[in-house]
Protein backbone atom coordinates (compact mmCIF):
# COMPACT_ATOMS: atom_id res chain seq x y z
CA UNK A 1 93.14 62.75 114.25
CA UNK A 2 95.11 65.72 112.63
CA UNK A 3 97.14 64.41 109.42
CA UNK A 4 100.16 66.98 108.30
CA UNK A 5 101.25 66.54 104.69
CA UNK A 6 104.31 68.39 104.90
CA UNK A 7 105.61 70.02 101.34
CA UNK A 8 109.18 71.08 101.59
CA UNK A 9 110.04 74.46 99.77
CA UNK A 10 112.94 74.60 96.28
CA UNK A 11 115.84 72.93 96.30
CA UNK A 12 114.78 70.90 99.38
CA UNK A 13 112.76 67.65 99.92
CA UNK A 14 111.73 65.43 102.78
CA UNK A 15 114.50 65.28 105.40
CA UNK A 16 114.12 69.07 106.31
CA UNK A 17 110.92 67.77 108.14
CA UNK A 18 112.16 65.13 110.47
CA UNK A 19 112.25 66.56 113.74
CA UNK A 20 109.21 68.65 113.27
CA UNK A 21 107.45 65.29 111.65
CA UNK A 22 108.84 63.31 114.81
CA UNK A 23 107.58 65.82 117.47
CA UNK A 24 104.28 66.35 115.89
CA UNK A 25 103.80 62.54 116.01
CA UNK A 26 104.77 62.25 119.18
CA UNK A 27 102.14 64.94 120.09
CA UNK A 28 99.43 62.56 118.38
CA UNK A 29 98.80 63.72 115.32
CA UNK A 30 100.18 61.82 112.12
CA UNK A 31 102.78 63.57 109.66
CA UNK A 32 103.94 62.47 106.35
CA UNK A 33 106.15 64.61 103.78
CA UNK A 34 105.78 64.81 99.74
CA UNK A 35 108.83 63.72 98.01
CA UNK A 36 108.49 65.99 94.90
CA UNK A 37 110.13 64.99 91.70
CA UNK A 38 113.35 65.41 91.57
CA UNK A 39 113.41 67.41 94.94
CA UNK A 40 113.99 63.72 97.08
CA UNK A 41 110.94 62.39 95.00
CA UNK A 42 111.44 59.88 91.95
CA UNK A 43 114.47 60.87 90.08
CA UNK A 44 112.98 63.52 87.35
CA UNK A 45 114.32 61.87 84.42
CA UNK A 46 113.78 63.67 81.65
CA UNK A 47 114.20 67.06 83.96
CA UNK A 48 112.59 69.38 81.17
CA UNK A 49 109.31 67.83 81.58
CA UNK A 50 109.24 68.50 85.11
CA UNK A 51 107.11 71.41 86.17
CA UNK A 52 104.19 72.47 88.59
CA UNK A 53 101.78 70.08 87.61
CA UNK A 54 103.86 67.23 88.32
CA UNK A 55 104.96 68.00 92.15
CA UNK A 56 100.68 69.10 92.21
CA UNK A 57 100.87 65.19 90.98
CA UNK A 58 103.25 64.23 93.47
CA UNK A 59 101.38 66.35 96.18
CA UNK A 60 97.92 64.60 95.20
CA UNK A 61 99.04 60.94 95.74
CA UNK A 62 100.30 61.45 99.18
CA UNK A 63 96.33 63.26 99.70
CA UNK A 64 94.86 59.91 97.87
CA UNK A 65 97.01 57.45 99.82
CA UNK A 66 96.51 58.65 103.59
CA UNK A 67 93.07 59.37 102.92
CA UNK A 68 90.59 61.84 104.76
CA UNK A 69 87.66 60.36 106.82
CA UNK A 70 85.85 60.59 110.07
CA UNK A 71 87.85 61.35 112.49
CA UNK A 72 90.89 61.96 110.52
CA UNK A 73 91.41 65.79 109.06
CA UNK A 74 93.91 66.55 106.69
CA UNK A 75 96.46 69.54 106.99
CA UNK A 76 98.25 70.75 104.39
CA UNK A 77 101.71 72.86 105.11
CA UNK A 78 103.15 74.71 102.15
CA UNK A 79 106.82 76.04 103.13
CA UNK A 80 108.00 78.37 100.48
CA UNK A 81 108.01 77.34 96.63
CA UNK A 82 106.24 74.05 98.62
CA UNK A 83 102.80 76.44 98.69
CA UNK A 84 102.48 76.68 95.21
CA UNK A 85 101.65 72.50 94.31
CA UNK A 86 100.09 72.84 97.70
CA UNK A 87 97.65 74.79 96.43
CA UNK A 88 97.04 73.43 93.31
CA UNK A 89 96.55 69.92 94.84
CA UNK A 90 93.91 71.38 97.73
CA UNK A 91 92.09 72.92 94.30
CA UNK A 92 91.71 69.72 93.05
CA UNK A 93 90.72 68.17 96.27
CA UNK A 94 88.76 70.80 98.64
CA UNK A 95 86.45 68.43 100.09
CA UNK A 96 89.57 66.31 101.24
CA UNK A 97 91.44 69.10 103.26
CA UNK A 98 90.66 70.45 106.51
CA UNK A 99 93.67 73.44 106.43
CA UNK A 100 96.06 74.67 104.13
CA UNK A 101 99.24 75.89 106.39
CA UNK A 102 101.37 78.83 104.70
CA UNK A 103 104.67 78.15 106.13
CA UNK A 104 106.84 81.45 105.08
CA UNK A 105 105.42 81.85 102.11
CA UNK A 106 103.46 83.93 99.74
CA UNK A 107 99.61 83.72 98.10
CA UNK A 108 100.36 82.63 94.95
CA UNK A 109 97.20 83.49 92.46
CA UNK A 110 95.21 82.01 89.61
CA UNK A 111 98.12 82.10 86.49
CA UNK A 112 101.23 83.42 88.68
CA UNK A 113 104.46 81.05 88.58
CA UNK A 114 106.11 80.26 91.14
CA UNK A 115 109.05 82.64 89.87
CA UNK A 116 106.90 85.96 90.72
CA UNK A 117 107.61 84.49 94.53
CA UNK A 118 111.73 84.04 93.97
CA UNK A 119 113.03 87.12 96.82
CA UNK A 120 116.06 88.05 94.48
CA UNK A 121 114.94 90.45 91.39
CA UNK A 122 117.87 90.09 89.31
CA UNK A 123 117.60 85.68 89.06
CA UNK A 124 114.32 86.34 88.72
CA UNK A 125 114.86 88.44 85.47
CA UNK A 126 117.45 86.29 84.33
CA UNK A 127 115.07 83.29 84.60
CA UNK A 128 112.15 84.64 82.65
CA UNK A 129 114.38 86.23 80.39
CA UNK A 130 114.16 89.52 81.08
CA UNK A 131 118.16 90.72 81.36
CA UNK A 132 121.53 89.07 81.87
CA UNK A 133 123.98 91.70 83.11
CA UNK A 134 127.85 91.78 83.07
CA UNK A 135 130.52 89.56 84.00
CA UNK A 136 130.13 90.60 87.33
CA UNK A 137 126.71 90.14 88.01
CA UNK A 138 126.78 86.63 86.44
CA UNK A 139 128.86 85.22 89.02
CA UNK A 140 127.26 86.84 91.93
CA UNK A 141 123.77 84.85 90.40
CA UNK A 142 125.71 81.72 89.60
CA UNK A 143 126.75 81.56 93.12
CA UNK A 144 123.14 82.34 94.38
CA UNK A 145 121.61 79.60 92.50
CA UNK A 146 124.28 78.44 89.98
CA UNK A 147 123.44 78.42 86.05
CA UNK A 148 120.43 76.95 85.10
CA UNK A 149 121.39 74.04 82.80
CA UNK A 150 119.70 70.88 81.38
CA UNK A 151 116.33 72.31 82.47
CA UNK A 152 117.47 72.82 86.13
CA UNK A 153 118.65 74.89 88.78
CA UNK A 154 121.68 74.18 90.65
CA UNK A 155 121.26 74.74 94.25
CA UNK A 156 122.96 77.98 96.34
CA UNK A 157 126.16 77.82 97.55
CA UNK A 158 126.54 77.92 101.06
CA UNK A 159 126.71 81.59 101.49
CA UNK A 160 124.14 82.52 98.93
CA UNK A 161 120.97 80.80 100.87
CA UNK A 162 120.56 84.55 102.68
CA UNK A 163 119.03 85.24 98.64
CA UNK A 164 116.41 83.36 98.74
CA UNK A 165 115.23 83.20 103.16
CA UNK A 166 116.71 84.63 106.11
CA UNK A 167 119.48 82.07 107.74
CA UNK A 168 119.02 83.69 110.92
CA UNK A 169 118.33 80.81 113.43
CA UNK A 170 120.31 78.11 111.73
CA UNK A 171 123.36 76.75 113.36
CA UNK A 172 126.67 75.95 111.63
CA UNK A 173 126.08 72.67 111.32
CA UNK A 174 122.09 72.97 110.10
CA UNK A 175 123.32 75.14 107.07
CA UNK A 176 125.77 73.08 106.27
CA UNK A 177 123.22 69.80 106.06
CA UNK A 178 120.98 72.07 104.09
CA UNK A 179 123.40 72.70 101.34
CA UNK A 180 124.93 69.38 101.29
CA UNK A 181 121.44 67.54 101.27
CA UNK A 182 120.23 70.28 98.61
CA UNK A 183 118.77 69.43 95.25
CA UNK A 184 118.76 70.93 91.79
CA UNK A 185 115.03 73.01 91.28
CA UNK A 186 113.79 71.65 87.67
CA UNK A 187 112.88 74.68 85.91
CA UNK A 188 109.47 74.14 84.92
CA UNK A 189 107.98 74.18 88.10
CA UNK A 190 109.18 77.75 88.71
CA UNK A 191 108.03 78.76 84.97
CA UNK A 192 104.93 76.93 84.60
CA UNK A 193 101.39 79.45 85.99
CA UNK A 194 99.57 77.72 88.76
CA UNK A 195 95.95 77.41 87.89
CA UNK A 196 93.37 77.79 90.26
CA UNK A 197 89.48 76.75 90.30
CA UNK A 198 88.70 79.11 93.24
CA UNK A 199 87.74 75.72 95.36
CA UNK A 200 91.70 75.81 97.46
CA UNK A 201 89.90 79.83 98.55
CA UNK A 202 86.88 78.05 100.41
CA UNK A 203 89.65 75.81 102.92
CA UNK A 204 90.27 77.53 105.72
CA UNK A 205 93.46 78.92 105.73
CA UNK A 206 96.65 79.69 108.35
CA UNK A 207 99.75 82.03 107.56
CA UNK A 208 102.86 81.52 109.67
CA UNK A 209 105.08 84.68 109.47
CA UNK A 210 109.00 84.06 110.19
CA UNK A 211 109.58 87.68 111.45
CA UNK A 212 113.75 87.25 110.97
CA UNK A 213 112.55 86.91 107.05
CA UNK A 214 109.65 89.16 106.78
CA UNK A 215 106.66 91.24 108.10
CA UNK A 216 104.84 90.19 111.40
CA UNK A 217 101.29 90.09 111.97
CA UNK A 218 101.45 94.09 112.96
CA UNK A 219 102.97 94.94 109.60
CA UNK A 220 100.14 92.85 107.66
CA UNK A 221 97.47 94.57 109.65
CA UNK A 222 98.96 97.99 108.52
CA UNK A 223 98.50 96.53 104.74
CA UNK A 224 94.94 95.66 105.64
CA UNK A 225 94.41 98.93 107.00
CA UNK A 226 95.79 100.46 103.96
CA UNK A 227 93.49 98.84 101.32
CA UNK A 228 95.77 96.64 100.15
CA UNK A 229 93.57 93.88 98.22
CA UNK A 230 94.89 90.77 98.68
CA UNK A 231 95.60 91.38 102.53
CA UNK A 232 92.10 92.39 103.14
CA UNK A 233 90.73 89.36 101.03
CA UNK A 234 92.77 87.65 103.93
CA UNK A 235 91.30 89.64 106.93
CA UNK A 236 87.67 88.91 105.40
CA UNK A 237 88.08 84.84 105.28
CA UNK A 238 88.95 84.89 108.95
CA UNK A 239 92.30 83.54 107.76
CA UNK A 240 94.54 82.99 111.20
CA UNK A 241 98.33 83.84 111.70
CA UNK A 242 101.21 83.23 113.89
CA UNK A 243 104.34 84.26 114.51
CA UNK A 244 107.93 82.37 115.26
CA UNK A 245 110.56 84.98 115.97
CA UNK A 246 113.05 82.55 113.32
CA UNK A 247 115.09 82.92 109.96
CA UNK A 248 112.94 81.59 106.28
CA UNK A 249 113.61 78.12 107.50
CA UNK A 250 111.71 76.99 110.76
CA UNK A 251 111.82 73.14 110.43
CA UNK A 252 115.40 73.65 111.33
CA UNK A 253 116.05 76.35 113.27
CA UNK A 254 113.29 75.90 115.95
CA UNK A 255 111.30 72.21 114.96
CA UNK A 256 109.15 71.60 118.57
CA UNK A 257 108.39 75.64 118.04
CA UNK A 258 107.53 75.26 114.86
CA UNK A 259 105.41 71.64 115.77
CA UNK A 260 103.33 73.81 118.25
CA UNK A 261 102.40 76.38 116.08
CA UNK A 262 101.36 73.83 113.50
CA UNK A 263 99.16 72.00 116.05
CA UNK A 264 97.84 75.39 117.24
CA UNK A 265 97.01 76.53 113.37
CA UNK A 266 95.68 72.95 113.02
CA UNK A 267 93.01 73.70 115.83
CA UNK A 268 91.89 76.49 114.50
CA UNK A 269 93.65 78.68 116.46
CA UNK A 270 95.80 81.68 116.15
CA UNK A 271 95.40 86.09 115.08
CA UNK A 272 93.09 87.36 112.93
CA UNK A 273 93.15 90.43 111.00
CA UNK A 274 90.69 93.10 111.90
CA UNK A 275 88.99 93.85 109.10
CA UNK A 276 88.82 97.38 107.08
CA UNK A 277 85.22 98.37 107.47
CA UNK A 278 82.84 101.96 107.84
CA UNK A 279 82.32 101.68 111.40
CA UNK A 280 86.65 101.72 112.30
CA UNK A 281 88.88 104.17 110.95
CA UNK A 282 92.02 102.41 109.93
CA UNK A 283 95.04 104.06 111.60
CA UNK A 284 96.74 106.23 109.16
CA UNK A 285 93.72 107.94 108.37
CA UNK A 286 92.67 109.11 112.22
CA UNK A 287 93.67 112.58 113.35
CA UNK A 288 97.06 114.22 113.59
CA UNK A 289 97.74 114.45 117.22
CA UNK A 290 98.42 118.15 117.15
CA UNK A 291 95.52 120.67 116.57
CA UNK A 292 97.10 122.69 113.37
CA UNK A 293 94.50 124.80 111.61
CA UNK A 294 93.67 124.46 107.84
CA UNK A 295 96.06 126.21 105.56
CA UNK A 296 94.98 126.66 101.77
CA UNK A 297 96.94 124.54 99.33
CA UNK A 298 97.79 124.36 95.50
CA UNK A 299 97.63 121.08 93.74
CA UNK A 300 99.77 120.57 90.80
CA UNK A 301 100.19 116.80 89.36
CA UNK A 302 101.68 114.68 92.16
CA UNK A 303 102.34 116.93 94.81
CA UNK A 304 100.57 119.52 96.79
CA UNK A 305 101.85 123.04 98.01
CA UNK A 306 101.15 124.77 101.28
CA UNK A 307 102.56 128.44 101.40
CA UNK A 308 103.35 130.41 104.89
CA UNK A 309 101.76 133.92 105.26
CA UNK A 310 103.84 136.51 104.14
CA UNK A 311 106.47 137.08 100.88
CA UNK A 312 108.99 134.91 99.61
CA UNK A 313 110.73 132.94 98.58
CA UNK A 314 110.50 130.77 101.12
CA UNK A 315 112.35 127.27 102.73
CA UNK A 316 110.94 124.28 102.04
CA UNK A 317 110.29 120.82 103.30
CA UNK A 318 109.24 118.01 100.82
CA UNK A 319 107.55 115.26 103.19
CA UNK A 320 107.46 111.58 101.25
CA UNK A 321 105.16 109.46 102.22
CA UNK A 322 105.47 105.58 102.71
CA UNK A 323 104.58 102.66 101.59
CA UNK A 324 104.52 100.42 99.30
CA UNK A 325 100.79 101.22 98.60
CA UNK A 326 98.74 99.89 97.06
CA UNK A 327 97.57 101.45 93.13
CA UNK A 328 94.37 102.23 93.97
CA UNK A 329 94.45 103.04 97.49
CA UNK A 330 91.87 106.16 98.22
CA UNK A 331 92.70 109.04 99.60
CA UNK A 332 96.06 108.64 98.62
CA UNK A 333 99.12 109.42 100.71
CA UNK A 334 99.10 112.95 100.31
CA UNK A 335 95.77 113.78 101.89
CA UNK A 336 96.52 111.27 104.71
CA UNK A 337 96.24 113.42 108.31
CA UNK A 338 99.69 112.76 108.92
CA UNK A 339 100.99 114.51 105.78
CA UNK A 340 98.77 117.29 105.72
CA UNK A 341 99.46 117.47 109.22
CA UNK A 342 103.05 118.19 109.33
CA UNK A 343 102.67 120.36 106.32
CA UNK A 344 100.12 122.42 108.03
CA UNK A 345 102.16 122.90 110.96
CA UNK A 346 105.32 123.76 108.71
CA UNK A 347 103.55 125.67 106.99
CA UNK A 348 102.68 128.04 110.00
CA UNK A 349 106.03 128.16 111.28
CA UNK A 350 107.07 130.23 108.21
CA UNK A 351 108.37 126.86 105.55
CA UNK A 352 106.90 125.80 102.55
CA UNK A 353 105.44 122.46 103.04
CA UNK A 354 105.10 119.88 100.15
CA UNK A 355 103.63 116.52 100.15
CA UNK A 356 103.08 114.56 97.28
CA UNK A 357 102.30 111.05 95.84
CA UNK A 358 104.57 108.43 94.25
CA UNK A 359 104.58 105.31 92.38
CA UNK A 360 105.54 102.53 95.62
CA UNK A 361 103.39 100.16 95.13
CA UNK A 362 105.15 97.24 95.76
CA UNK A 363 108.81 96.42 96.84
CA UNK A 364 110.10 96.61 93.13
CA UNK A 365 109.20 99.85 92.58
CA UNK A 366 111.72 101.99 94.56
CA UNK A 367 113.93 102.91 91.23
CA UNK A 368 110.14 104.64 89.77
CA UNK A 369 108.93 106.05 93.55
CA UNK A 370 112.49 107.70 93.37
CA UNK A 371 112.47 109.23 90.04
CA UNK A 372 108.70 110.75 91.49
CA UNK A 373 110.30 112.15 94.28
CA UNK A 374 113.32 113.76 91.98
CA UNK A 375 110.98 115.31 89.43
CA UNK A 376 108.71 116.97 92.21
CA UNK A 377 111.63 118.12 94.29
CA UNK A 378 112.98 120.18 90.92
CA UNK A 379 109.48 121.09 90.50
CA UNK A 380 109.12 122.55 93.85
CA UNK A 381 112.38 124.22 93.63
CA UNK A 382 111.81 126.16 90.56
CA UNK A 383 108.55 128.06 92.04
CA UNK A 384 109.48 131.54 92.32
CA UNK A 385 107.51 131.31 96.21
CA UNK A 386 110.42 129.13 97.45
CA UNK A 387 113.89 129.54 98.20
CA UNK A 388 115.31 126.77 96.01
CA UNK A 389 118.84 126.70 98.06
CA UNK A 390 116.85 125.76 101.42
CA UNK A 391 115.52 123.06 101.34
CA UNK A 392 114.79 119.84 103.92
CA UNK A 393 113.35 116.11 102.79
CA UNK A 394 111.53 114.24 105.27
CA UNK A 395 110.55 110.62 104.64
CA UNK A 396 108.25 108.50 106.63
CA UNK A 397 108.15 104.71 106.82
CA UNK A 398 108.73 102.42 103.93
CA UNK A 399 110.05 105.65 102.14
CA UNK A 400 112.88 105.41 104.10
CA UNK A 401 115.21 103.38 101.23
CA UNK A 402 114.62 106.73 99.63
CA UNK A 403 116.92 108.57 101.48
CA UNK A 404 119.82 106.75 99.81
CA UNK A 405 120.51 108.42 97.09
CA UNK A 406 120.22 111.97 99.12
CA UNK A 407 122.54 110.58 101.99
CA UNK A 408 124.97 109.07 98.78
CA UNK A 409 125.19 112.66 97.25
CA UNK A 410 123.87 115.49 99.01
CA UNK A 411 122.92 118.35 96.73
CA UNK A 412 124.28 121.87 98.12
CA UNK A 413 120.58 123.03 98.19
CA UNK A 414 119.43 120.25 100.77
CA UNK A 415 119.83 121.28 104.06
CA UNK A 416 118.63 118.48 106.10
CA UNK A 417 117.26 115.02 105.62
CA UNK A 418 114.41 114.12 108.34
CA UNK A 419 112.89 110.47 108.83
CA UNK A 420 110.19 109.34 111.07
CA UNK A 421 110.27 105.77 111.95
CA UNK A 422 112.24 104.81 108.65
CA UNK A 423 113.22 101.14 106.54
CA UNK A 424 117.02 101.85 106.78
CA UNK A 425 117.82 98.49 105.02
CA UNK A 426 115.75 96.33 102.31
CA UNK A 427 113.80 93.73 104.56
CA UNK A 428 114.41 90.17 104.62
CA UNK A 429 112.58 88.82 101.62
CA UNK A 430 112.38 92.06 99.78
CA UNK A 431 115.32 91.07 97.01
CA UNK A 432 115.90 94.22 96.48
CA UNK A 433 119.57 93.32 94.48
CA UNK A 434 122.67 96.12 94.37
CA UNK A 435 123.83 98.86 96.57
CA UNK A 436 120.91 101.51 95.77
CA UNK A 437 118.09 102.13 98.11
CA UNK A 438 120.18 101.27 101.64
CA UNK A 439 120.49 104.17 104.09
CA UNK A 440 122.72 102.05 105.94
CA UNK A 441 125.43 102.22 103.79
CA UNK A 442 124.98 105.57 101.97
CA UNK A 443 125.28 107.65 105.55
CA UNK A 444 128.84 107.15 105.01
CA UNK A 445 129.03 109.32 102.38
CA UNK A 446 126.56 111.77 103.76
CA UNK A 447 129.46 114.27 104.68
CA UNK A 448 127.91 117.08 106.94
CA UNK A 449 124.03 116.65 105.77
CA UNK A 450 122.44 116.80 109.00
CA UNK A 451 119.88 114.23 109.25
CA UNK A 452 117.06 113.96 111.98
CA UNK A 453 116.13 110.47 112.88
CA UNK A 454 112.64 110.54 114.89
CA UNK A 455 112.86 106.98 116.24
CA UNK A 456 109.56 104.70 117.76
CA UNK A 457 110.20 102.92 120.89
CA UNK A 458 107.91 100.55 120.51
CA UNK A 459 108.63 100.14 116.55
CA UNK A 460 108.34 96.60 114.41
CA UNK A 461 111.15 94.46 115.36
CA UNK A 462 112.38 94.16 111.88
CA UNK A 463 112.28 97.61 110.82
CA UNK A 464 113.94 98.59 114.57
CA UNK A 465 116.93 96.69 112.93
CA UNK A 466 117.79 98.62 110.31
CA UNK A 467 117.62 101.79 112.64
CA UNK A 468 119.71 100.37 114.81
CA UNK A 469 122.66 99.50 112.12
CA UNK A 470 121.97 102.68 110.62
CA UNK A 471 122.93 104.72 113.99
CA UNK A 472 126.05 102.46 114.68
CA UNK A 473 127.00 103.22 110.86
CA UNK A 474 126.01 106.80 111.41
CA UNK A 475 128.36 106.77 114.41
CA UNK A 476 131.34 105.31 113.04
CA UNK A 477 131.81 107.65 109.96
CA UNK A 478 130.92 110.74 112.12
CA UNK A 479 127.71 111.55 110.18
CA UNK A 480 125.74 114.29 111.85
CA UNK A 481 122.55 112.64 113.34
CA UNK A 482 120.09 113.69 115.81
CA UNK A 483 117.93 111.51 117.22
CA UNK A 484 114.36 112.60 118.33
CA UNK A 485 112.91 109.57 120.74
CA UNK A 486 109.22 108.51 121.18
CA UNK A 487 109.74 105.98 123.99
CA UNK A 488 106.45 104.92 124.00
CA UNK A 489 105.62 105.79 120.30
CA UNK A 490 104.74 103.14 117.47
CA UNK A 491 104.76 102.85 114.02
CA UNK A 492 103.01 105.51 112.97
CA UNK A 493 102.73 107.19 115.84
CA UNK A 494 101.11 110.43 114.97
CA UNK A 495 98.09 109.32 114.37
CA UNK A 496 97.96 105.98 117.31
CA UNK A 497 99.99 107.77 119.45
CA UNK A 498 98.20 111.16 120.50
CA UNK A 499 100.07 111.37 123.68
CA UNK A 500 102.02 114.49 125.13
CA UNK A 501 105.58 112.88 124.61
CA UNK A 502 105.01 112.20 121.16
CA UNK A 503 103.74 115.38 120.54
CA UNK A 504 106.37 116.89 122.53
CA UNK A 505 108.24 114.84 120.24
CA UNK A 506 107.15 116.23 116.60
CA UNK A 507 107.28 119.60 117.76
CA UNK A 508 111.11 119.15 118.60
CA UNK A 509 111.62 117.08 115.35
CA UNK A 510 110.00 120.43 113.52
CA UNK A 511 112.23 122.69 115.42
CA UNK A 512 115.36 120.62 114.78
CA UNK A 513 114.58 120.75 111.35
CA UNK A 514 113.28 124.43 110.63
CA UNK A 515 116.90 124.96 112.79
CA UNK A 516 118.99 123.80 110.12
CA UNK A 517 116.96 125.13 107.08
CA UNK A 518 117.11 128.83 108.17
CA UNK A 519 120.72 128.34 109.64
C-alpha cells in the first residue's frame, strides 16, 4: 500500500489537504498530513525557538508513527516551504521512504534556508537583513506578509498571496478559506540552513511543475540542455516530472487532478529529462537553419564584432542573448550558432553585427545583465567602423525583460528594437519586485521606436502570455509593432526549427529590421 505524508507549504497547515487526502484514500492508498508547529501543529509557544529542525521533528514523528514495512511504501509530498523539513526528515530516514514528491517547489541544498526559496526579492532582503526601503515600500511588504514580530510572520493579506504562488485556479471562495485559515510562519524555520547528509539524494525523486506559477517540463529540459548543474544532476537520477496546468496551490484549485498525479508519481511514473551527453547535441548548440558563410570577427571583452565588406561607418545591430545561464556554461552565448548566425547574415547584408555575453545567471540578476548590455552598446558605438546614430537591439528569449528600459526611454540613436520569442513579463515565481524589467508596461512609453516582435507558434505557454499582453498593450497606446509569425516555430526555433517558413521567417525579420536602420 502507498502511504502519502502530506507537508503543507508557509503559512498553511493540514486542512489545505482534505480533498486531495480524501480522494487519494478513496483510490486506496492511505494519506496523512504533518501538523507543523505552529502552522496547525502544537501551538509554538515560545515562537523564537521554532525553526527548521523542529517541523523536520514534527515531519519525523508522523514517518515513526505510520511506519514503513512490507507492503506498505511511504511517500513523501513537499508543497512549497513544506519541501524543505521534507527533506531533512527523508535525510534522516532514507531507508524508510519510498518517494519524495516536490509539489511546486524548489531543491533546496545542503546549508540553504528556506528564505533563498521566498519568490519576492525585496521580503526576502528585508528578512535576512539586507535593506529596508522607504515608507512606501514598507507597506507594500507589510501587506505581502505583514511585519515580522515576536519571532513570526504574519500571514498575506488577501491580495498579496499572488507574492509568494500564482492564485490562478483558485475560486473566490478557496482564497478566501486560505487567508482566513492562514497561520503566522515562525521565523526560524525560514532563517535556519537545512542540513543535508546526501542520504534524502539516493530516494527516488518526483517534481510536479504548476505551469500557471512556473516553468514546465519543456522549459527545464532547455536548462538541462544548457548545462545548468543542478537541472542536469536531476536529468541524471532519472528524477520524473509532471505537469498540472494550475496556479502555486494545487490541493485547492484542482484536488482529484492533483490526487492522480500523486498516485501516478507514486508508481513510478511520469517525464524524464533527457540527459546532456556526447552522443546528442543539445538544441541551442545545433546549426543555424540558414547556410551564412563565415565572416571574420574581433573579440574585445564581452562582446564580439563582425564588420560588412566595404568602408564605414556602418549600422549596427547588438543581438543579446538569453538566459538566465548558467556561470560556467561553455561555449558561452556568444558563440552559440544562433548568435553567430544572425550576425553572420547581418553582417553580409551590409550591418555591423555584435553579439556579446552578460552576467544572467539567474532571475536576480537582470539589474547586472543590463548594465552589460549598456556598457557594450556605448562600446560598440564609439568604434570609428560604426555609425553610432544607427543602431538596432535585438534580444532573444529570457533577455527579453531587457528591452524595458530601451522601450521606457528610447535613445535618438536606436532605431529599432527586435525580439525573437521574448519574456515580456517576469514569470510567475520569478519575484522580480518594482516596475523595471517589464516590456509590458514600458511599450507605452516607447513613442515611435519601431519594434519587431518575431513570435513562435508553438511557444511555452507561460512565456506565450506575456507576448500576448504585450501586443494588446502595444495596441492600445499605438506603439509601432510588427509582428513576424513562425506558425509552426518553437522556442528557439532557429536551431529546432530548420524549416522553410521559419527561415522564410528570419529573413523577413532581417529585412524588417535592416528597413528601419538605413531608413
Amino acid at each position: 500500500m502507498t502511504v502519502f505524508i502530506l507537508v503543507a507549504g508557509a503559512f498553511t497547515g493540514p486542512h489545505v489537504w482534505r480533498d486531495t487526502a480524501a480522494r487519494l484514500v478513496h483510490e486506496g492508498a492511505e494519506a496523512h498530513t504533518a501538523a507543523l508547529t505552529g502552522l496547525g501543529g502544537r501551538p509554538a509557544g515560545d515562537v523564537a525557538a521554532v525553526d527548521l529542525e523542529t517541523h523536520i521533528a514534527d515531519v519525523l514523528a508522523v514517518i515513526d508513527r505510520v511506519g514503513a514495512g512490507p507492503g506498505r511504501e511511504i511517500v513523501l509530498v513537499g508543497h512549497d516551504y513544506g519541501i524543505h523539513p521534507v527533506l531533512g526528515a527523508a535525510d534522516r530516514r532514507a531507508g524508510a521512504i519510498a518517494r519524495i514528491i516536490h509539489l511546486d517547489a524548489g531543491m533546496p541544498q545542503d546549508g540553504v534556508p528556506a528564505l533563498a526559496a521566498v519568490p519576492d526579492e525585496r521580503l526576502r532582503e528585508r528578512l535576512s537583513g539586507g535593506g529596508d526601503g522607504g515608507e512606501g515600500e514598507r507597506d507594500r511588504l507589510s501587506a505581502s506578509a505583514g511585519e515580522e514580530r515576536a519571532g513570526e510572520l504574519p500571514p498575506p493579506d488577501r491580495d498579496a498571496w499572488p507574492l509568494w504562488g500564482s492564485t490562478a485556479g483558485l475560486s473566490d471562495e478557496a482564497l478566501d478559506g486560505l487567508t482566513a485559515r492562514a497561520a503566522p510562519q515562525p521565523l526560524g524555520t525560514l532563517l535556519q540552513p537545512l542540513r543535508l547528509t546526501g542520504a534524502a539524494a539516493q530516494v527516488p525523486a518526483t517534481g510536479v511543475l504548476c505551469t500557471g506559477n512556473g516553468p514546465g517540463i519543456e522549459l527545464v529540459q532547455l536548462g538541462v540542455d544548457a548545462g545548468d548543474p543542478a537541472l542536469v544532476a536531476l536529468a541524471g537520477r532519472g528524477v520524473t516530472f509532471f505537469e498540472l496546468p494550475t496556479g502555486h496551490w494545487p490541493m485547492l484549485s484542482c484536488p482529484a487532478e492533483l490526487a492522480g498525479v500523486l498516485l501516478a508519481a507514486a508508481g513510478g511514473g511520469g517525464h524524464r529529462l533527457s540527459s546532456a551527453d556526447a552522443a546528442r547535441t543539445p538544441p541551442h548548440l545545433r546549426p543555424f537553419l540558414l547556410d551564412v558563410p563565415e565572416r571574420p570577427r574581433e573579440r574585445t571583452g564581452n562582446t564580439d564584432l563582425y564588420l560588412p565588406d566595404g568602408p564605414g561607418p556602418h549600422p549596427a545591430v547588438v543581438f543579446v542573448h538569453g538566459g538566465p545561464v548558467p556561470a560556467g556554461v561553455r561555449p558561452t552565448p556568444r558563440d552559440w550558432p544562433t548568435l553567430t548566425g544572425y550576425a553572420r547574415y547581418v553582417a553580409g547584408l551590409g550591418a555591423a553585427a555584435v553579439t556579446l555575453d552578460h552576467r544572467l545567471h539567474a532571475v536576480s540578476d537582470y539589474g547586472r545583465a543590463a548594465e552589460d548590455v549598456a556598457a557594450a552598446v556605448e562600446r560598440v558605438r564609439a568604434d570609428p567602423r560604426v555609425d553610432g546614430d544607427r543602431v538596432a537591439l535585438w534580444f532573444f528569449s529570457g533577455g527579453g525583460p531587457l528591452t524595458a528600459d530601451w522601450l521606457a526611454a528610447p535613445p535618438a540613436w536606436l532605431r529599432c528594437l527586435a525580439a525573437n520569442y521574448p519574456i515580456l513579463a517576469p514569470l510567475p515565481g520569478w519575484g522580480l519586485s518594482g516596475a523595471r524589467f517589464r516590456p509590458v508596461e514600458a511599450v507605452a512609453r516607447a513613442g515611435k521606436l519601431p519594434v519587431v516582435l518575431v513570435r513562435a507558434g508553438r511557444e511555452i505557454a507561460g512565456i506565450a502570455v506575456t507576448v500576448e499582453e504585450f501586443l494588446t498593450e502595444a495596441a492600445r497606446c499605438g506603439a509601432d509593432v510588427e509582428v513576424v509569425d513562425v506558425p509552426e516555430g518553437r522556442h528557439g526555433f532557429e536551431t529546432l526549427d530548420p524549416t522553410d517558413d521559419a527561415r522564410e521567417a528570419v529573413r523577413r525579420a532581417v529585412a524588417a529590421v535592416l528597413a528601419r536602420l538605413t531608413a
